[in-house]
C-alpha atoms as a PDB file:
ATOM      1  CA  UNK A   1      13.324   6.546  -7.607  1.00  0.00           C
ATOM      2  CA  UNK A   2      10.200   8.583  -6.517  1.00  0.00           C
ATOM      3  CA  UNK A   3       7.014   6.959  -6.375  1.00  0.00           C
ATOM      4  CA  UNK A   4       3.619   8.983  -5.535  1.00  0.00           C
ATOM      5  CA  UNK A   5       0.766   6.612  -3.710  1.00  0.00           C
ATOM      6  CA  UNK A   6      -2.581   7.854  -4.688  1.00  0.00           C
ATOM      7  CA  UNK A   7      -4.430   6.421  -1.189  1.00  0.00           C
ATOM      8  CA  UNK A   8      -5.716   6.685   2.435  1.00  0.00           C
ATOM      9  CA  UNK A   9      -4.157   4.973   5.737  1.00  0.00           C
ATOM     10  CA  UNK A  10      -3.402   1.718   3.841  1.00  0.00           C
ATOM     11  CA  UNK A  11      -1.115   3.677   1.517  1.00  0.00           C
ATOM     12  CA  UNK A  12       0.436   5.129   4.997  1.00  0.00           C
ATOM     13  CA  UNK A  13       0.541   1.784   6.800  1.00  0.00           C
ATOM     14  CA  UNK A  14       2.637   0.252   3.116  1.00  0.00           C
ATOM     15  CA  UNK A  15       5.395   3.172   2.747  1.00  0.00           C
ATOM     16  CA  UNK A  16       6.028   3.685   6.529  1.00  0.00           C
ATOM     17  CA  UNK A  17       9.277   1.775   5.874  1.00  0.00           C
ATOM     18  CA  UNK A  18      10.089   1.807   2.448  1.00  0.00           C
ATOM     19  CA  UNK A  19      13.055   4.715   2.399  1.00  0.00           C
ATOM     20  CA  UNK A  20      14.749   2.794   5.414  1.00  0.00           C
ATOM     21  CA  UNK A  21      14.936  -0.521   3.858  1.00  0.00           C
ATOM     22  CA  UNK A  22      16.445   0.764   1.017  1.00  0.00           C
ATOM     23  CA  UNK A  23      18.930   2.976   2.345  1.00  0.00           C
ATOM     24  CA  UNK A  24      20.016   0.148   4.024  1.00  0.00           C
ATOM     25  CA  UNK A  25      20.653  -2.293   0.666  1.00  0.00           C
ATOM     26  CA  UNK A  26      22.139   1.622  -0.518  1.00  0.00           C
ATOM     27  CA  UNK A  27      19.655   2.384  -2.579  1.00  0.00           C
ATOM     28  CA  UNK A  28      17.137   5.485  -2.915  1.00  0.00           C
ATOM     29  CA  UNK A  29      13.135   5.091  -2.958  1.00  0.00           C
ATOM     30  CA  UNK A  30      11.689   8.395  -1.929  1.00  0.00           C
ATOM     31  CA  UNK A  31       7.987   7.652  -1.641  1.00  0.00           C
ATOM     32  CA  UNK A  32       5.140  10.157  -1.257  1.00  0.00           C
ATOM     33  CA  UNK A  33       1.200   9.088   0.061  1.00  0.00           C
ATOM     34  CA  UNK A  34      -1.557  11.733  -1.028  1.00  0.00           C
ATOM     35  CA  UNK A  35      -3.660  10.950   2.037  1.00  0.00           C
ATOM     36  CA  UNK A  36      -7.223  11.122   2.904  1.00  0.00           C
ATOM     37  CA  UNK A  37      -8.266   8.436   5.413  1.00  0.00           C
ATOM     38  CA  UNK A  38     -11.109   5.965   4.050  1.00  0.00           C
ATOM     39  CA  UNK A  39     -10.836   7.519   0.918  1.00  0.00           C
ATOM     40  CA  UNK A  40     -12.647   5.478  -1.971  1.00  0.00           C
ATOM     41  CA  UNK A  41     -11.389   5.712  -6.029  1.00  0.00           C
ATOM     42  CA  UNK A  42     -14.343   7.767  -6.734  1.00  0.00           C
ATOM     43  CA  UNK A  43     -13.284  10.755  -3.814  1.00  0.00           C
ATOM     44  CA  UNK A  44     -10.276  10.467  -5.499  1.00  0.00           C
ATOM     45  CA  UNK A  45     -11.697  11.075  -8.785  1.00  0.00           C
ATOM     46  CA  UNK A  46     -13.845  13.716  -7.513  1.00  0.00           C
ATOM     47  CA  UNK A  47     -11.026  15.580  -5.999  1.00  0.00           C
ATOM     48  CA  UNK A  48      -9.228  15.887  -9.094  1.00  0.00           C
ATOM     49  CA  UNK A  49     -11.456  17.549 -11.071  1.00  0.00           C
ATOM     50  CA  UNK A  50     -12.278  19.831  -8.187  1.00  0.00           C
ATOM     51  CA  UNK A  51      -8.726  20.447  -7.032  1.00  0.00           C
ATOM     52  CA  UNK A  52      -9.920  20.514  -3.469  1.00  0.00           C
ATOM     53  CA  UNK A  53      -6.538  20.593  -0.825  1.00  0.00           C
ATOM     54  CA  UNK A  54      -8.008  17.656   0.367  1.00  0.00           C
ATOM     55  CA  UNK A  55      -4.780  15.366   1.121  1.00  0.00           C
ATOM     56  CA  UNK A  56      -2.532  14.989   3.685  1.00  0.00           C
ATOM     57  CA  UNK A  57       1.088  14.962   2.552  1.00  0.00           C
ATOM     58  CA  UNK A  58       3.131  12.345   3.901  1.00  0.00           C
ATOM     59  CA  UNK A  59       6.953  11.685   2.081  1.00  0.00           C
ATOM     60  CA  UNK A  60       8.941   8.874   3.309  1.00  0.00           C
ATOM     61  CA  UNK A  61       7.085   7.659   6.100  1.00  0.00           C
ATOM     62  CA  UNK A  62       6.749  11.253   7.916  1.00  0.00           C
ATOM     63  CA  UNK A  63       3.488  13.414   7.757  1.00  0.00           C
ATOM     64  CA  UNK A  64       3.964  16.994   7.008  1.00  0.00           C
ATOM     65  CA  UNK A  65       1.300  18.505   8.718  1.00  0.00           C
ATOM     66  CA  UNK A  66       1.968  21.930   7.192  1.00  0.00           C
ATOM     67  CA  UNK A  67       0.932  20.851   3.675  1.00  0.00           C
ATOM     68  CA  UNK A  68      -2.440  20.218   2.367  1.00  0.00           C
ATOM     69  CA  UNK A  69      -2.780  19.869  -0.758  1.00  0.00           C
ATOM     70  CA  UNK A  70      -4.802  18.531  -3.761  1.00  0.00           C
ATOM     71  CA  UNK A  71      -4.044  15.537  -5.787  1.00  0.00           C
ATOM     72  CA  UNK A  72      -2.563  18.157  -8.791  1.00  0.00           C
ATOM     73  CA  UNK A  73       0.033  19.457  -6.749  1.00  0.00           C
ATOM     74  CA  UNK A  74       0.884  16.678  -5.504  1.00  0.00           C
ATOM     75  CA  UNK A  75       1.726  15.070  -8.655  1.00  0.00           C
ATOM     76  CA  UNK A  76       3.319  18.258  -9.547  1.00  0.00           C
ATOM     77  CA  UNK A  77       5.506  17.972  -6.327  1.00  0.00           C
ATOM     78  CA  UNK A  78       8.717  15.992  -7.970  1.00  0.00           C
ATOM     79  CA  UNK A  79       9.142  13.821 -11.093  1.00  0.00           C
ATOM     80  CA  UNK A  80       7.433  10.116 -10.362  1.00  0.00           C
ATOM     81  CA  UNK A  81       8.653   6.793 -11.744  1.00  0.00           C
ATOM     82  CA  UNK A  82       5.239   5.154 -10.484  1.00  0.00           C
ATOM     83  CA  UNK A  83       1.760   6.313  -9.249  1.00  0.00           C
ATOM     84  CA  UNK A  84       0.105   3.490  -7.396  1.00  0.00           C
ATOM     85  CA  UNK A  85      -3.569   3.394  -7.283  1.00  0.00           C
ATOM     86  CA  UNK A  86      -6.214   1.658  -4.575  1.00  0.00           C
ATOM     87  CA  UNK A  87      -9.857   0.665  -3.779  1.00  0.00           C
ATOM     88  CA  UNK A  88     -10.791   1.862  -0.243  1.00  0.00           C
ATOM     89  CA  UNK A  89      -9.935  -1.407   1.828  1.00  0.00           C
ATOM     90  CA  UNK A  90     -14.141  -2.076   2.547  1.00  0.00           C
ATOM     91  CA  UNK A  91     -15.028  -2.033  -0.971  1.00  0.00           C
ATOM     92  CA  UNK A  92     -11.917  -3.850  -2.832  1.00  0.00           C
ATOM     93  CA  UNK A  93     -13.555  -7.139  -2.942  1.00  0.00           C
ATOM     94  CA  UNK A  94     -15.632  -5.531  -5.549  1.00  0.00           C
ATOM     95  CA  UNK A  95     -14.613  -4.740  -9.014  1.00  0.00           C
ATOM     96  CA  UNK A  96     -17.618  -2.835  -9.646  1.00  0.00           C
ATOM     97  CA  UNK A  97     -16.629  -0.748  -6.954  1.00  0.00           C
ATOM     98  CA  UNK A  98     -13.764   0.587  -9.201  1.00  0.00           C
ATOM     99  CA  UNK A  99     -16.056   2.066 -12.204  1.00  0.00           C
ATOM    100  CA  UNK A 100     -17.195   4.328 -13.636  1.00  0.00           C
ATOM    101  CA  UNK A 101     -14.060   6.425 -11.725  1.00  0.00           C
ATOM    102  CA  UNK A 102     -10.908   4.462 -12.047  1.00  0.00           C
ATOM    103  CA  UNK A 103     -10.157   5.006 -15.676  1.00  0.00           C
ATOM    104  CA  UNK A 104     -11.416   8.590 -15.435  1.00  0.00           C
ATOM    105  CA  UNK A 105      -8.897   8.759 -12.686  1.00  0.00           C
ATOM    106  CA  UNK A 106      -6.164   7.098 -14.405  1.00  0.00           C
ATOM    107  CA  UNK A 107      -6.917   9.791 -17.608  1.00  0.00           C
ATOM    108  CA  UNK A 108      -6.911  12.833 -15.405  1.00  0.00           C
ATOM    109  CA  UNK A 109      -3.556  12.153 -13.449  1.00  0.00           C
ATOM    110  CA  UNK A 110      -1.845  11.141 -16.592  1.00  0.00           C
ATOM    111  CA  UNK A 111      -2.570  14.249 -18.412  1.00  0.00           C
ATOM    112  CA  UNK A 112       0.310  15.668 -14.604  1.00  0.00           C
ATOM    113  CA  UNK A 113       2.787  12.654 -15.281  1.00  0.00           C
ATOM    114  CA  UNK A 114       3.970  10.236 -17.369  1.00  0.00           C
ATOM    115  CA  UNK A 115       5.232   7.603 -14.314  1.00  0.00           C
ATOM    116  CA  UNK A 116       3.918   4.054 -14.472  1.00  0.00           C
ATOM    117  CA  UNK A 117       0.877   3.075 -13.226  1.00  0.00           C
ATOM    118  CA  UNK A 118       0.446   0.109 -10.802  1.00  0.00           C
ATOM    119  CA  UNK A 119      -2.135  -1.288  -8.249  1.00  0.00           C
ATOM    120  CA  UNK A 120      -1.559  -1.744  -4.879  1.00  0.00           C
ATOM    121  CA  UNK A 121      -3.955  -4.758  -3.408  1.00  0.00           C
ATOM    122  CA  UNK A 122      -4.965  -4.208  -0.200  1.00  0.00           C
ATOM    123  CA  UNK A 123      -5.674  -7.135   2.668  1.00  0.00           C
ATOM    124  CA  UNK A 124      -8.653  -8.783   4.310  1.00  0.00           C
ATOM    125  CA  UNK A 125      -9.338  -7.650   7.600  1.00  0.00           C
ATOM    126  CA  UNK A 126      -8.753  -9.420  11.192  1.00  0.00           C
ATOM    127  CA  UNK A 127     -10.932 -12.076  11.789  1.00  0.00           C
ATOM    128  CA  UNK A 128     -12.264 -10.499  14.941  1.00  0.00           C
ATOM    129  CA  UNK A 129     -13.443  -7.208  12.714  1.00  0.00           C
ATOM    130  CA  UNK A 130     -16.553  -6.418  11.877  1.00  0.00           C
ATOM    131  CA  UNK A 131     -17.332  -6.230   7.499  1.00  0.00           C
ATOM    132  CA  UNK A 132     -20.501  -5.210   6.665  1.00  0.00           C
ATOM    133  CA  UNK A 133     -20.167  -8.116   3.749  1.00  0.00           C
ATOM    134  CA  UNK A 134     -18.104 -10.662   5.527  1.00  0.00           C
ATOM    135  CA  UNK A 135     -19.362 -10.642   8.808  1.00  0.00           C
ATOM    136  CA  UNK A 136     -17.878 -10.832  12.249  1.00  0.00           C
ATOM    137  CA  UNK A 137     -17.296 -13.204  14.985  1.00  0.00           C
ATOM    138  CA  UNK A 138     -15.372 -14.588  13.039  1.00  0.00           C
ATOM    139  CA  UNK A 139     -15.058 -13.135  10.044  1.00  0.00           C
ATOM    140  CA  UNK A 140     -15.061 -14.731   6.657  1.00  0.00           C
ATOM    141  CA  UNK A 141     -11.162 -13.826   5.582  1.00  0.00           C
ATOM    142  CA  UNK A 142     -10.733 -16.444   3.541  1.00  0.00           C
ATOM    143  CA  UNK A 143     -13.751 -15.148   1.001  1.00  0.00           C
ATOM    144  CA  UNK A 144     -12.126 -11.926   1.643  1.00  0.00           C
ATOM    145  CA  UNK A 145      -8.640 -12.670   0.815  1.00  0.00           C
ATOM    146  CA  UNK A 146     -10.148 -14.063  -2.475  1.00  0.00           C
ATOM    147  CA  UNK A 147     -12.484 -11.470  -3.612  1.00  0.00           C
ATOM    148  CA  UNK A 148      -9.522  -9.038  -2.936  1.00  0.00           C
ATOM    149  CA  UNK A 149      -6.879 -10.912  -4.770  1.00  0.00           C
ATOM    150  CA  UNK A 150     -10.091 -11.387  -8.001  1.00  0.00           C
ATOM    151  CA  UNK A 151     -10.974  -7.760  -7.841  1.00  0.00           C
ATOM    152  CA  UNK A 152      -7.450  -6.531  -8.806  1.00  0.00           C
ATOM    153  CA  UNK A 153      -6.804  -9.587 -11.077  1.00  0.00           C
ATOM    154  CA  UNK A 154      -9.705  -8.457 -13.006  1.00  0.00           C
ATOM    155  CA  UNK A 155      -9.365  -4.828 -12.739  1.00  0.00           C
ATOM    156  CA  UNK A 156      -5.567  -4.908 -13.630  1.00  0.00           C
ATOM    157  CA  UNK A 157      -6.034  -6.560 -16.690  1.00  0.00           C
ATOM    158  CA  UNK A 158      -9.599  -4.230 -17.870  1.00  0.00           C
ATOM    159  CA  UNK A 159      -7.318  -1.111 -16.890  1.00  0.00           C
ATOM    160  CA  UNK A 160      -4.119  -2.409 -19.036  1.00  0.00           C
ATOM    161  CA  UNK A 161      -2.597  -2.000 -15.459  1.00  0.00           C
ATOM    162  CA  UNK A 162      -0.604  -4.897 -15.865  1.00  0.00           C
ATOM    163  CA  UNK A 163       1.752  -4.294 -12.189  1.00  0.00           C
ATOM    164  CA  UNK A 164      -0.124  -4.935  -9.096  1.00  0.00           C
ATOM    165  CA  UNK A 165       1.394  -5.002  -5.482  1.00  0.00           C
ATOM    166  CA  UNK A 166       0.686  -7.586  -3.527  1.00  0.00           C
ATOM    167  CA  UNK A 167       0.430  -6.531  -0.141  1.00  0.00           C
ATOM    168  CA  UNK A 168      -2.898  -8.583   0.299  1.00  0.00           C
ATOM    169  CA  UNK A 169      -1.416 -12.022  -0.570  1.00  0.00           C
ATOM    170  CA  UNK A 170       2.148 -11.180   1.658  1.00  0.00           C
ATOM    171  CA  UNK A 171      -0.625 -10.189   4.811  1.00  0.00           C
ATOM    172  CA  UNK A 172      -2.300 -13.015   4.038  1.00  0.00           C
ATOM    173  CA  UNK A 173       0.725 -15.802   4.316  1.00  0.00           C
ATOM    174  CA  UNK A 174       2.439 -14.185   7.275  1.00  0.00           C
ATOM    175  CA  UNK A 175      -0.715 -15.216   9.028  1.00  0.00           C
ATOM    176  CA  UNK A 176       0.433 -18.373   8.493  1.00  0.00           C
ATOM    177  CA  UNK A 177       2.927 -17.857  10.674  1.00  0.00           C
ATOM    178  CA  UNK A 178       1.774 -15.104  13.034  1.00  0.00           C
ATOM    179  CA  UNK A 179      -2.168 -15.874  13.421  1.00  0.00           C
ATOM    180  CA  UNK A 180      -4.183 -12.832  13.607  1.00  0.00           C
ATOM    181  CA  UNK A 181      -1.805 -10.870  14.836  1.00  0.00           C
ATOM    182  CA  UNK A 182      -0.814  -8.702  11.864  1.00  0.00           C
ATOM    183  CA  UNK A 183      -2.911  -5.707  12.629  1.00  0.00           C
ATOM    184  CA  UNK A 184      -3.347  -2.829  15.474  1.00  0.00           C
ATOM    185  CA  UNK A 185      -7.365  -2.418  15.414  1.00  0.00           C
ATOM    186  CA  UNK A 186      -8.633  -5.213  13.002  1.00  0.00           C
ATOM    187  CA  UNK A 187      -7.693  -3.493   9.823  1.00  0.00           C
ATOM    188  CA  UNK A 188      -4.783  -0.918  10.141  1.00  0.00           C
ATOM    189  CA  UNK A 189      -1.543  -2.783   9.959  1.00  0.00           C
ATOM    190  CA  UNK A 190       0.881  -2.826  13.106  1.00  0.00           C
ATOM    191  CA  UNK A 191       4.851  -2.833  13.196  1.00  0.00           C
ATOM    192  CA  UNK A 192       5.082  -6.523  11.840  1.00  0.00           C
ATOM    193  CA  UNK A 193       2.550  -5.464   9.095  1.00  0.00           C
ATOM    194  CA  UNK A 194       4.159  -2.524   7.869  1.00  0.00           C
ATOM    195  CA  UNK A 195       7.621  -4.041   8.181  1.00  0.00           C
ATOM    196  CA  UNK A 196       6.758  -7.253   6.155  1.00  0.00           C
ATOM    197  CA  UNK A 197       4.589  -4.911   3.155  1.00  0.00           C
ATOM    198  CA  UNK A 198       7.573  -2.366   3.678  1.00  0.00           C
ATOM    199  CA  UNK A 199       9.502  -5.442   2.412  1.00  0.00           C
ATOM    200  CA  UNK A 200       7.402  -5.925  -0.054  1.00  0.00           C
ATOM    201  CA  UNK A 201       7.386  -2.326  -1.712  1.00  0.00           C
ATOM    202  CA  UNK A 202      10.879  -2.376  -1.069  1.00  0.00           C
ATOM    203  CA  UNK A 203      11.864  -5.662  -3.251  1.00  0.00           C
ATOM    204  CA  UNK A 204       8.656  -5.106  -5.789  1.00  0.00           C
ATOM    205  CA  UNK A 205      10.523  -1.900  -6.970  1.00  0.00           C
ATOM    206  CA  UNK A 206      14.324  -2.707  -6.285  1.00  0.00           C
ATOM    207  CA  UNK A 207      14.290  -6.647  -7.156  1.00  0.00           C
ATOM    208  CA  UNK A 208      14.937  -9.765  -4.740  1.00  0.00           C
ATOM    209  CA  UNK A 209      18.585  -9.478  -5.229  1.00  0.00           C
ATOM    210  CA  UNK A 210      19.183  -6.134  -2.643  1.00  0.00           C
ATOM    211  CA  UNK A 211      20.901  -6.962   0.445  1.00  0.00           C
ATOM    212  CA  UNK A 212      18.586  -5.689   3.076  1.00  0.00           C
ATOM    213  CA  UNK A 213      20.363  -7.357   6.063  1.00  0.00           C
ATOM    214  CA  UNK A 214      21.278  -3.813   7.651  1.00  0.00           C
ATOM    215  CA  UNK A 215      17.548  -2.507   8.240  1.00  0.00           C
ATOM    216  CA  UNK A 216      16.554  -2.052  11.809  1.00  0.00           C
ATOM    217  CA  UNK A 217      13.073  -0.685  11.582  1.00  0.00           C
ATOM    218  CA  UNK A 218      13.300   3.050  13.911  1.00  0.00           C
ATOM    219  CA  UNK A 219      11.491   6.729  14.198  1.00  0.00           C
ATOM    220  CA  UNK A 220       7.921   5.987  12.467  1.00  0.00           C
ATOM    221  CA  UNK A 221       5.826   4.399  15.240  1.00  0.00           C
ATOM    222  CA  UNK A 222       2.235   5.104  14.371  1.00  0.00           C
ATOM    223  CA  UNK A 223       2.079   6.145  18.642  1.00  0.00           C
ATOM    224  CA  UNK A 224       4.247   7.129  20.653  1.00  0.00           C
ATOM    225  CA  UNK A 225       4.235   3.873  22.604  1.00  0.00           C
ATOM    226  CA  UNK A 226       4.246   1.112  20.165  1.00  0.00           C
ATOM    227  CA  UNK A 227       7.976   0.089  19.814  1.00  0.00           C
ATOM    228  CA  UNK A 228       9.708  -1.384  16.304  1.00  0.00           C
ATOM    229  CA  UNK A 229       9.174  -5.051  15.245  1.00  0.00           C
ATOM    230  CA  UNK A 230      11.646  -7.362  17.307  1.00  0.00           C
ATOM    231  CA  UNK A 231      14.595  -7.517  15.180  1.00  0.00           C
ATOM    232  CA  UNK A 232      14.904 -11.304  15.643  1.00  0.00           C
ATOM    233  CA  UNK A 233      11.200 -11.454  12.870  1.00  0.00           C
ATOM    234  CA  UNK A 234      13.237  -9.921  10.345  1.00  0.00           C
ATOM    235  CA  UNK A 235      14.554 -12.556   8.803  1.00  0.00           C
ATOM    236  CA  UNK A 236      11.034 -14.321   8.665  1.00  0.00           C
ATOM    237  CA  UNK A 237       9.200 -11.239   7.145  1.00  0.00           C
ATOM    238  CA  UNK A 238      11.747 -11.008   4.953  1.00  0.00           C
ATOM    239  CA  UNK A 239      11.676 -14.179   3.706  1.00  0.00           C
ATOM    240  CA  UNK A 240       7.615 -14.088   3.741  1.00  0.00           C
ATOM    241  CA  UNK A 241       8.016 -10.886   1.524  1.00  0.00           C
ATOM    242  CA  UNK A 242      10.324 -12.756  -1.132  1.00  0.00           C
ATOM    243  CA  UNK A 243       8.076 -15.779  -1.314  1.00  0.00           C
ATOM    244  CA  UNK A 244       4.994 -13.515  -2.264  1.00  0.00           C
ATOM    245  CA  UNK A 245       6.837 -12.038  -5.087  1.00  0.00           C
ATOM    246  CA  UNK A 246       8.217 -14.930  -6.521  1.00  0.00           C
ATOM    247  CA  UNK A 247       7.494 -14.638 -10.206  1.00  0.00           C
ATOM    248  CA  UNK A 248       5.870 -10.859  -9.756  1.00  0.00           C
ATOM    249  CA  UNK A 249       8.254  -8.403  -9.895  1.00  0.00           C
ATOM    250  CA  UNK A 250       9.544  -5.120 -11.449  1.00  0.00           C
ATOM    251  CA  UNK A 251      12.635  -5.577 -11.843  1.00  0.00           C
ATOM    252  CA  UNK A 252      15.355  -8.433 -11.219  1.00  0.00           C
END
């Protein structure tokens, strides 16, 4: 399965972990981010129709720093089962903030593929961030969470989009557990956060019913001090992971 994410660092933070967890149930996801960091649907939609070599490349969790490229060859790097599609993580409480662009973007990339098309939701941010909308000190994440999870409820269903990955609602319930303690600068996701979405992807595309129980998280630390999530919060962000996509999956 090869899947093409059409993002910025949120994309990055999501897929860091995706090939490892399923090679370990024995299965194949090959996933590819076209990466420009910050980047809002209507750069994206910009870029296409200039073909600018704008993007990052980054396949299975690695960046290749030798390739830049534009959105076009990108899509016209392998065969995709699924192009995912995101709102720059500032403005995704907004569903104005996806138009005019998003369905030009959406006609433009189909005209390079014919994979499926599916949202990925992004997450509010740390209550101790700044948000030029939701404040700071603390900030409002509840009114966050919501206009996120609205936004793409709305914009799924005026796109005919009807698959949407919830990465915002899993972030969201693990801080149930965790606290605030799910990101590495009040936005970006750290180790626990990209294991537990990793999960997510992983189970979204595969189904609940892969046996996961061999992945030990290694080799794509976003430093080169940060270490892998303990091994003994696998079983709870695993879980976590499950219980978000109860009723909202792919397949299985």
């Amino acid at each position: 399965m090869n899947i093409l994410m059409i993002g910025n660092s949120f994309s990055v933070d999501v897929s860091t972990y995706v090939h490892q967890i399923a090679e370990a149930a024995g299965k194949e996801i090959n996933i590819y981010v076209l990466y420009i960091g910050g980047c809002p649907i209507k750069r994206h939609y910009e870029n296409i129709l200039s073909g600018e070599k704008a993007y990052e490349f980054y396949i299975n969790g690695n960046r290749n720093p030798s390739m830049w490229c534009s959105i076009q060859e990108g899509l016209k790097y392998t065969k995709y089962d699924y192009v995912t599609f995101q709102q720059v993580s500032t403005d995704s409480g907004d569903e104005k903030s996806f138009y005019p662009e998003l369905p030009l973007l959406l006609k433009e990339v189909r005209k390079f593929t014919d994979a499926k098309f599916i949202l990925h939701m992004t997450w509010s941010y740390g209550k101790y961030y700044e948000h030029h909308k939701y404040g700071k000190d603390p900030l409002d994440q509840d009114t966050m969470d919501n206009d996120i999870f609205h936004a793409y409820d709305v914009v799924s269903k005026e796109v005919n989009i009807p698959f949407v990955i919830p990465s915002g609602k899993a972030v969201q319930q693990a801080r149930l557990v965790y606290g605030d303690e799910l990101n590495r600068d009040g936005f970006h996701l750290n180790e626990r956060g990209r294991t537990l979405t990793g999960y997510v992807l992983a189970y979204y595309f595969l189904g609940k019913g892969i046996d996961v129980s061999k992945f030990r998280p290694s080799g794509h630390s976003y430093d080169d001090v940060t270490p892998p999530v303990d091994e003994k919060e696998l079983p709870i962000l695993n879980k976590i992971a499950k219980e978000v996509l109860k009723g909202g999956l792919l397949h299985g």
